[in-house]
Protein backbone atom coordinates (compact mmCIF):
# COMPACT_ATOMS: atom_id res chain seq x y z
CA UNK A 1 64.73 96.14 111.83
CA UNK A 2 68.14 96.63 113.33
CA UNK A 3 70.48 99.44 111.51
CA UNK A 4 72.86 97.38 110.15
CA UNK A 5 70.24 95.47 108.13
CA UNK A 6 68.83 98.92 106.43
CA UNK A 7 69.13 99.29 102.67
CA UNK A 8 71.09 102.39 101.75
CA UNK A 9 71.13 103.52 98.26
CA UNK A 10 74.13 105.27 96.35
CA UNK A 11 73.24 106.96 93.13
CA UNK A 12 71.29 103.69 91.41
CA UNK A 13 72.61 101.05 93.18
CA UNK A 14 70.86 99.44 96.39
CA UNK A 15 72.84 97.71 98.82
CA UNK A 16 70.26 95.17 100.29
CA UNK A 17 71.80 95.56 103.86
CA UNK A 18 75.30 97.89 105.36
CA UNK A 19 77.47 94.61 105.29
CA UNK A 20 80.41 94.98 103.39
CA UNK A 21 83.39 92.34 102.22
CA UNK A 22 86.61 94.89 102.31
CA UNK A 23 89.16 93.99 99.93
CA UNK A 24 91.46 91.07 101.13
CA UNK A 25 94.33 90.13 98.98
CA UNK A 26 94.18 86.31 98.44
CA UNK A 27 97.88 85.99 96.53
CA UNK A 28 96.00 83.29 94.67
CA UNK A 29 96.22 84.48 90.50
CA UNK A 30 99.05 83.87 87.89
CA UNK A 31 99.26 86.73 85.42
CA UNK A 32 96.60 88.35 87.53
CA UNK A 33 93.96 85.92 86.17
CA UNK A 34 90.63 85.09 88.90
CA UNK A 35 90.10 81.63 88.96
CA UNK A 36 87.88 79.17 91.05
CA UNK A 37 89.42 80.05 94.65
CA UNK A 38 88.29 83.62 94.19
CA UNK A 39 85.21 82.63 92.48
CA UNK A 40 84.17 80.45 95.95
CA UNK A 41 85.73 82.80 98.59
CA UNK A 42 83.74 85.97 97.39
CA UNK A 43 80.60 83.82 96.33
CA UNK A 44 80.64 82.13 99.79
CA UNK A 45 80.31 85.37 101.21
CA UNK A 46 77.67 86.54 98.86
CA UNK A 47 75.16 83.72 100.14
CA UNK A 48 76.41 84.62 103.59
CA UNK A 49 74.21 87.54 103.51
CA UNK A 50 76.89 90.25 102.18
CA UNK A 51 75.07 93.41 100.62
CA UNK A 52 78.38 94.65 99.01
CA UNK A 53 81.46 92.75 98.06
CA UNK A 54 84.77 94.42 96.62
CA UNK A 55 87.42 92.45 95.16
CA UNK A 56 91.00 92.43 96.53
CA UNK A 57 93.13 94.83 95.28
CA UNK A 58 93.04 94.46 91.25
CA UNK A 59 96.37 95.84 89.57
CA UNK A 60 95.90 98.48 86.56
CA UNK A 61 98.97 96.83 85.39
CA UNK A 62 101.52 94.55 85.69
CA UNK A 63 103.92 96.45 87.30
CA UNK A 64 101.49 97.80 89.73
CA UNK A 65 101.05 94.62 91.45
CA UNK A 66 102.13 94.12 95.52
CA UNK A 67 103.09 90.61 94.64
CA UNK A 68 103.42 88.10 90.94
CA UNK A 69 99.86 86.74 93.15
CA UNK A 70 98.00 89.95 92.27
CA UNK A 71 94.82 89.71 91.24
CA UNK A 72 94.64 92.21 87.83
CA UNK A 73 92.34 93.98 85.66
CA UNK A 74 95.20 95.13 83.16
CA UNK A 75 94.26 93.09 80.17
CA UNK A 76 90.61 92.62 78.25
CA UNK A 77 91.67 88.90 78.45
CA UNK A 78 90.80 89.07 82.35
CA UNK A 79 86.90 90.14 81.95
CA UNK A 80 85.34 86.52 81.13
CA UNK A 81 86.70 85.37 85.21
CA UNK A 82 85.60 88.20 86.38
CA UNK A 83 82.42 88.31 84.95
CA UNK A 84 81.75 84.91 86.52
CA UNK A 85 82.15 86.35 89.77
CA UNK A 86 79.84 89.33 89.20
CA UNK A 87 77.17 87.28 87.58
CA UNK A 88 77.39 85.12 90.75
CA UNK A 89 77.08 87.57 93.08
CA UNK A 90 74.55 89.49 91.65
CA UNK A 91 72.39 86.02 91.59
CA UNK A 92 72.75 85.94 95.42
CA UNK A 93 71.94 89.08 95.95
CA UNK A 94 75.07 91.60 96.48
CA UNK A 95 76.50 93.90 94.55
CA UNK A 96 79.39 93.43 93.53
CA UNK A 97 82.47 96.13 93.87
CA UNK A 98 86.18 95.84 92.44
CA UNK A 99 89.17 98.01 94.15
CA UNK A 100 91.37 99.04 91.38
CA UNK A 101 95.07 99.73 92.48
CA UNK A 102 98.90 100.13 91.69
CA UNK A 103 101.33 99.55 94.83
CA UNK A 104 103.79 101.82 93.86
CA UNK A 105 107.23 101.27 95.93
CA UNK A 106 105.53 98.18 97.31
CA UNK A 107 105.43 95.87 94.19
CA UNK A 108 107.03 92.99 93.55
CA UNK A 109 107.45 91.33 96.55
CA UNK A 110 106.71 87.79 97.94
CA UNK A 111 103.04 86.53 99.10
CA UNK A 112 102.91 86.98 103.08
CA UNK A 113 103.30 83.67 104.08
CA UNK A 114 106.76 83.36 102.63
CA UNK A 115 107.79 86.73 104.69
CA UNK A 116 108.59 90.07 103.40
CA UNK A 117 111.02 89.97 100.29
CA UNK A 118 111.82 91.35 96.94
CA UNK A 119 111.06 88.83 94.09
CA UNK A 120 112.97 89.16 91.17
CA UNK A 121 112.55 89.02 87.81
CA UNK A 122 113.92 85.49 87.27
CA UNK A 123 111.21 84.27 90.01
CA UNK A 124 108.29 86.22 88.24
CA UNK A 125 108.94 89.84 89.81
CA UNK A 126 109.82 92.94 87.89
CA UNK A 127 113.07 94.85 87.58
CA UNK A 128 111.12 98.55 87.13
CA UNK A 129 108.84 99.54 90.24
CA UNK A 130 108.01 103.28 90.05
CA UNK A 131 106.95 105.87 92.84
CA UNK A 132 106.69 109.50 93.77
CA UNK A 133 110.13 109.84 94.86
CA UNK A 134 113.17 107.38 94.77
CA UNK A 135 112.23 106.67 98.27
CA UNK A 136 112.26 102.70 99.69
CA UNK A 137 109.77 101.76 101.90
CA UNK A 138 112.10 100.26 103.73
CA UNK A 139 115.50 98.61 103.85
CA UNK A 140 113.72 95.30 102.95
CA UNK A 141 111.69 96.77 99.91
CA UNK A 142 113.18 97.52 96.82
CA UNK A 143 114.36 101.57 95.93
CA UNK A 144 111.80 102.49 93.69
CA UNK A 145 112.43 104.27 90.25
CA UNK A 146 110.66 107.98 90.32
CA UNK A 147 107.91 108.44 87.93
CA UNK A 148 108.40 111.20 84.93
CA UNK A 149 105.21 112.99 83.59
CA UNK A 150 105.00 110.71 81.47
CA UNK A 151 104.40 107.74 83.76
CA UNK A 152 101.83 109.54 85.49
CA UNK A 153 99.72 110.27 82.32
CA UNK A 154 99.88 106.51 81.90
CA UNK A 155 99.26 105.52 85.44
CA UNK A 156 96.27 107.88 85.25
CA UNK A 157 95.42 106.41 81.44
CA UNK A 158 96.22 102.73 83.14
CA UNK A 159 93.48 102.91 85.77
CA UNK A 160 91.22 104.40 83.44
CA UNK A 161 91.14 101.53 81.11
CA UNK A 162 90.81 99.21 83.95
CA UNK A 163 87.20 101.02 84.98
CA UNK A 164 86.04 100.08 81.78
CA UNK A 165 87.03 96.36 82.09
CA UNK A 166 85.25 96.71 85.29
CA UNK A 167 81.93 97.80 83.84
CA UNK A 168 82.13 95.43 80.93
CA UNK A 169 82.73 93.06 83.75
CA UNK A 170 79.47 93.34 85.08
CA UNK A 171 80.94 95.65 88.43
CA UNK A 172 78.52 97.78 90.11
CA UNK A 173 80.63 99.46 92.44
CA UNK A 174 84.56 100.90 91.68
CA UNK A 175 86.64 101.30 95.12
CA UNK A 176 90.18 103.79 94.27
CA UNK A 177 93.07 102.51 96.60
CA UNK A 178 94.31 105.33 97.73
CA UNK A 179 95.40 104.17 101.21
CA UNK A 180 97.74 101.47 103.02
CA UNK A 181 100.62 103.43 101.25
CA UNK A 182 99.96 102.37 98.04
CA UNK A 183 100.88 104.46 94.97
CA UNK A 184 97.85 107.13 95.19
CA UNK A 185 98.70 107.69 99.33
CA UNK A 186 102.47 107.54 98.31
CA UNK A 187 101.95 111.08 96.09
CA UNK A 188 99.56 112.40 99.13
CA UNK A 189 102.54 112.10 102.01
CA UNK A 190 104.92 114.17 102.22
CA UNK A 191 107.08 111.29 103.86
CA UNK A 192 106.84 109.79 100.66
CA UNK A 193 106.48 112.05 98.02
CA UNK A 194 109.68 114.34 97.62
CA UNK A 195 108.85 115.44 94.47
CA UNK A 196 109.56 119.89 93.32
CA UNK A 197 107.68 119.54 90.22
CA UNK A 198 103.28 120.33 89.81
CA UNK A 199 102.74 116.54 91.40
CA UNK A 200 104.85 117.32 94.93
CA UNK A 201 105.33 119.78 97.36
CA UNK A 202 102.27 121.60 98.42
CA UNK A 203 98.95 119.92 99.68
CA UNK A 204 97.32 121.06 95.93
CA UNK A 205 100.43 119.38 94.28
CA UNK A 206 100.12 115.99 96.30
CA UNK A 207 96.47 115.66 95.85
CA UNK A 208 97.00 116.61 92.04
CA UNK A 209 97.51 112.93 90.72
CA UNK A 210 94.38 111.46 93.09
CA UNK A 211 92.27 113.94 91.68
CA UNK A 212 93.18 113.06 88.28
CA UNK A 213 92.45 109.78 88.69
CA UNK A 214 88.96 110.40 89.69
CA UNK A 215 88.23 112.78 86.94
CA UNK A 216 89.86 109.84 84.56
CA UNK A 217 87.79 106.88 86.14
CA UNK A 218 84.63 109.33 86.32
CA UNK A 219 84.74 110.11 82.59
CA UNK A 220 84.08 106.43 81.54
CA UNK A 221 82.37 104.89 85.09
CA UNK A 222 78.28 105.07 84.83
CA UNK A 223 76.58 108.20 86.59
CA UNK A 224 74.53 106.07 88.14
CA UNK A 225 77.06 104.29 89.37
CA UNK A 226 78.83 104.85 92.76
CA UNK A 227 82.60 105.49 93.29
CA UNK A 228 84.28 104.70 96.63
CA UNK A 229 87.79 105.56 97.83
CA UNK A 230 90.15 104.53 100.24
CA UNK A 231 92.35 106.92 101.82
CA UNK A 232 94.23 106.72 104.83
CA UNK A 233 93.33 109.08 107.49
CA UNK A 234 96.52 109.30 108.97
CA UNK A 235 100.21 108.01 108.38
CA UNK A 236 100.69 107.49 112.24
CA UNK A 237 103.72 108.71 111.37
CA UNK A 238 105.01 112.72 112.57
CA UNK A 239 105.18 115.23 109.35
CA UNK A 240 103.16 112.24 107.57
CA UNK A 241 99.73 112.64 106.38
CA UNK A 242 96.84 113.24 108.97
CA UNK A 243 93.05 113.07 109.71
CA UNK A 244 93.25 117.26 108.78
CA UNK A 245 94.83 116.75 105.16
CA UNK A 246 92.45 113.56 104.37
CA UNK A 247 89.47 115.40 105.48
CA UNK A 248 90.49 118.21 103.78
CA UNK A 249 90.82 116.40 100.58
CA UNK A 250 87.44 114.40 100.63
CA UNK A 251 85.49 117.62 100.78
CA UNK A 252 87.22 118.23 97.08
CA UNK A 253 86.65 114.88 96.09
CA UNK A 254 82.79 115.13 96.93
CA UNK A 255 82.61 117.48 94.10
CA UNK A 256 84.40 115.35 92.26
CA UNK A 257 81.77 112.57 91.97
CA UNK A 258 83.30 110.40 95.02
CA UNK A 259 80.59 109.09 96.90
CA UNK A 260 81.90 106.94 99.60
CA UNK A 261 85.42 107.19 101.99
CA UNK A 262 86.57 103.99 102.77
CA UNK A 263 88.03 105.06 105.72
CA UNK A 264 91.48 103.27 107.18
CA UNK A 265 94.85 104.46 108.30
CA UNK A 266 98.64 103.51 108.28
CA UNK A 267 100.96 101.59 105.66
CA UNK A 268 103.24 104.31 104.22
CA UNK A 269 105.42 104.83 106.74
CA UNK A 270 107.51 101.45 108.15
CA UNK A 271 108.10 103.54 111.45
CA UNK A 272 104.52 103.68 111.89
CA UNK A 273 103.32 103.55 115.49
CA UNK A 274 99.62 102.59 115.46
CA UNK A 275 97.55 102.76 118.71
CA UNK A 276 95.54 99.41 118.21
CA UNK A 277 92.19 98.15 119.69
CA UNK A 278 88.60 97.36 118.67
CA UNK A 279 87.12 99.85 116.16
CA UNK A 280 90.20 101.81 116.56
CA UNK A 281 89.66 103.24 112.86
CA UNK A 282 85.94 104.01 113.14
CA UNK A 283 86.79 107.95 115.09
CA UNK A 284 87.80 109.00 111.83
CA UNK A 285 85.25 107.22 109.50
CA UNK A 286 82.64 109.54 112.00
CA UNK A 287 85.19 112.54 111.98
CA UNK A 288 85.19 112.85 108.10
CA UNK A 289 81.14 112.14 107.84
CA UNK A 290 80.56 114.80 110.15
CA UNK A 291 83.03 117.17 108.66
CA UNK A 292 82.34 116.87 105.37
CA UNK A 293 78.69 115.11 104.86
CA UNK A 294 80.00 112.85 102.60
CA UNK A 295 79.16 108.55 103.28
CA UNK A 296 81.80 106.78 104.85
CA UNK A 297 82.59 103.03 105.84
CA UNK A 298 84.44 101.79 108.70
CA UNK A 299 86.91 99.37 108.91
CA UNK A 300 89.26 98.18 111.23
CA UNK A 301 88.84 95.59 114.05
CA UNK A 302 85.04 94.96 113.96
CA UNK A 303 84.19 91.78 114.82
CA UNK A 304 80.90 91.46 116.29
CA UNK A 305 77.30 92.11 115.26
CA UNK A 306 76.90 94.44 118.62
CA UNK A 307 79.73 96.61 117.12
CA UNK A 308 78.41 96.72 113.68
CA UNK A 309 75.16 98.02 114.90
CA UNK A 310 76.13 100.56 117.00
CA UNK A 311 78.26 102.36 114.17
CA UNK A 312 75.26 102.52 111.98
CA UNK A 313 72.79 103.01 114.51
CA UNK A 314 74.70 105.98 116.27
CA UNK A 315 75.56 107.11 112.99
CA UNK A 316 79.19 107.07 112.90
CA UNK A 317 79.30 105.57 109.63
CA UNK A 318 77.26 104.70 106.81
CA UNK A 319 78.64 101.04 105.85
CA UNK A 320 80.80 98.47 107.83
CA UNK A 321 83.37 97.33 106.00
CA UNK A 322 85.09 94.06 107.11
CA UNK A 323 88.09 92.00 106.72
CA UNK A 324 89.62 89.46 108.80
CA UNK A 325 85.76 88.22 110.72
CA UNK A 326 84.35 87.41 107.05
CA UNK A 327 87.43 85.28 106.70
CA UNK A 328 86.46 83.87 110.02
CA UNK A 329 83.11 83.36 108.95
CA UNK A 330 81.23 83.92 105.58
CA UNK A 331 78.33 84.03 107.13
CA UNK A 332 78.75 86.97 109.46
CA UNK A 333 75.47 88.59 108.49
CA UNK A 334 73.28 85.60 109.32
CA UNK A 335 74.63 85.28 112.43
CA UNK A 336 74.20 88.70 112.98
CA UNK A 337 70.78 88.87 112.35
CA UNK A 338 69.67 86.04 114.53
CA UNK A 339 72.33 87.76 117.44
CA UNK A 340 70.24 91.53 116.75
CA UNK A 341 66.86 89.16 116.34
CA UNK A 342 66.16 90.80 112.85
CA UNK A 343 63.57 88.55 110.88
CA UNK A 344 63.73 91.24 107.57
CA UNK A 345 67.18 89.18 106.64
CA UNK A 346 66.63 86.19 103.81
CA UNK A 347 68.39 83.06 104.12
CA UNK A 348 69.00 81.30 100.87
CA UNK A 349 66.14 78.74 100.33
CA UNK A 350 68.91 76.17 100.39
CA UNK A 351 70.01 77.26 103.54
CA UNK A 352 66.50 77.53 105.50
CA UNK A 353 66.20 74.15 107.02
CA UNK A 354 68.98 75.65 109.46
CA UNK A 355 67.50 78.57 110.03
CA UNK A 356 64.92 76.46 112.62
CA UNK A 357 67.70 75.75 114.60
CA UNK A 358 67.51 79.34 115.87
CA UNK A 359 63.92 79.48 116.28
């Protein structure tokens, strides 16, 4: 049996193979509702052979959204679509895994495709988007409002409301979004966060809010269920965040009932200067599993089965997690199998006919 086609179990939860779907933002609900396209894009991949599947980025409330597009988990009125998802995949064998988020400085702007801009309010944007620090992304992004206490207590109350949608939504897995400069990464960098009261300053007072959030999410999420994060190794960015803060902070956070690092980089800072290439990200997915013994994933520019094997095999990671080749092809793990010639992975009886074609 080839590595990447192992089982690994996290607390209670078997994942039938180290496949993962990362979080892709489809920019496809209205009032952060899941409808049919994200019922058939993550089922799709679910019968491709997937052994975990996380949602795009779900918003812990309105206002927390990247774009009006945003998927959402904000209201009880959005468990029934989700749970049609979850039953799904479950039926076809993966688990299924939501990321809960809040963008922070980077709501309220346009889907990709019609370039980076500020939506406003008449248009289906918001006037309010809150952050760390009055601090713009950028010139093109609006200047952000800076969060009181207050706020925080309900950002922190906000996301833990949204874990219990997503266990009465039949989710096995919760991923935090703490990376991509998002709202949780936002309080970790000191580019972003310029904050002098208990949430800014030192590294204790930056990691404050992500910590809270985990204690929050862990007081209502299942012990036998697993909870991932994604962090950010590094800002790319000088006096940003780096690979010695994040791994640093996971060795807190696997105290703290975090069992997974979704490891990635890059996104808070616009001046960013990222040194591209395949598996580029995967050095610090190994870094942090070897400094810390906690389970990481990797992400970033995996595109072949070859690759995928040798991160588990050599044991730089514990999971692949991957993006842009699942939207290339759903089926990634069943042609990775026949590439590796590993006969422990099932086809879907409806789908075995084709299978002779490799034979």
């Amino acid at each position: 049996m080839a590595a990447l086609f192992t089982p690994l179990q996290i607390r209670d939860i078997t994942f039938r193979n180290r496949i993962v779907v990362s979080p892709m933002c489809e920019y496809s609900s209205e009032n952060g509702f899941a409808n049919d396209w994200h019922l058939v894009h993550l089922g799709s991949r679910a019968v491709g052979g997937a052994g975990l599947i996380i949602t795009e980025a779900a918003a812990v409330s309105p206002e927390g959204r990247i774009s009006p597009a945003d998927l959402g988990i904000w209201d009880d009125a959005h468990i029934p679509d989700l749970q049609r998802i979850t039953s799904f995949l479950t039926a076809h064998g993966a688990v299924p895994g939501i990321q809960l988020a809040h963008a922070g400085r980077k709501a309220s702007t346009d889907v990709p495709w019609k370039g980076i801009k500020l939506v406003s309010p008449a248009d289906g944007g918001w006037e309010n988007i809150y952050a760390p620090s009055a601090v713009p992304f950028s010139e093109k992004y609006a200047k952000p409002i800076a969060l009181t206490t207050e706020g925080i207590q309900k950002v922190i109350a906000d996301f833990k409301a949204a874990a219990i949608r997503a266990l009465n939504a039949g989710f096995k897995v919760i991923e935090l979004h703490g990376a991509h400069g998002y709202l949780l990464h936002q309080f970790l960098s000191p580019l972003s966060n310029q904050r002098t009261d208990e949430y800014g300053g030192s590294f204790e007072n930056r990691i404050r809010l992500t910590l809270e959030v985990v204690a929050a999410v862990r007081e209502v999420w299942p012990a036998e269920y697993p909870l991932f994060i994604r962090l950010s190794a590094t800002d790319w960015a000088d006096g940003g965040w780096n690979l010695e803060s994040t791994t640093e902070l996971v060795r807190i956070l696997k105290d703290k009932g975090v069992d997974l690092i979704d490891t990635s980089s890059g996104g808070l800072a616009s001046h960013q200067k990222i040194s591209l290439g395949p598996l580029y990200q995967t050095p610090f997915a190994e870094h942090i599993r070897k400094e810390t013994g906690i389970l990481t994933g990797a992400v970033g520019l995996i595109t072949t089965a070859t690759e995928a094997e040798s991160i588990i095999a050599e044991g730089k990671a514990d999971l692949v997690i991957m993006a842009r080749e699942f939207l290339r092809d759903p089926y990634f793990p069943m042609h990775a199998a026949h590439e590796l010639k590993d006969d422990s992975f099932v086809w879907p009886v409806q789908y075995e006919r084709a299978k002779l074609r490799h034979i």
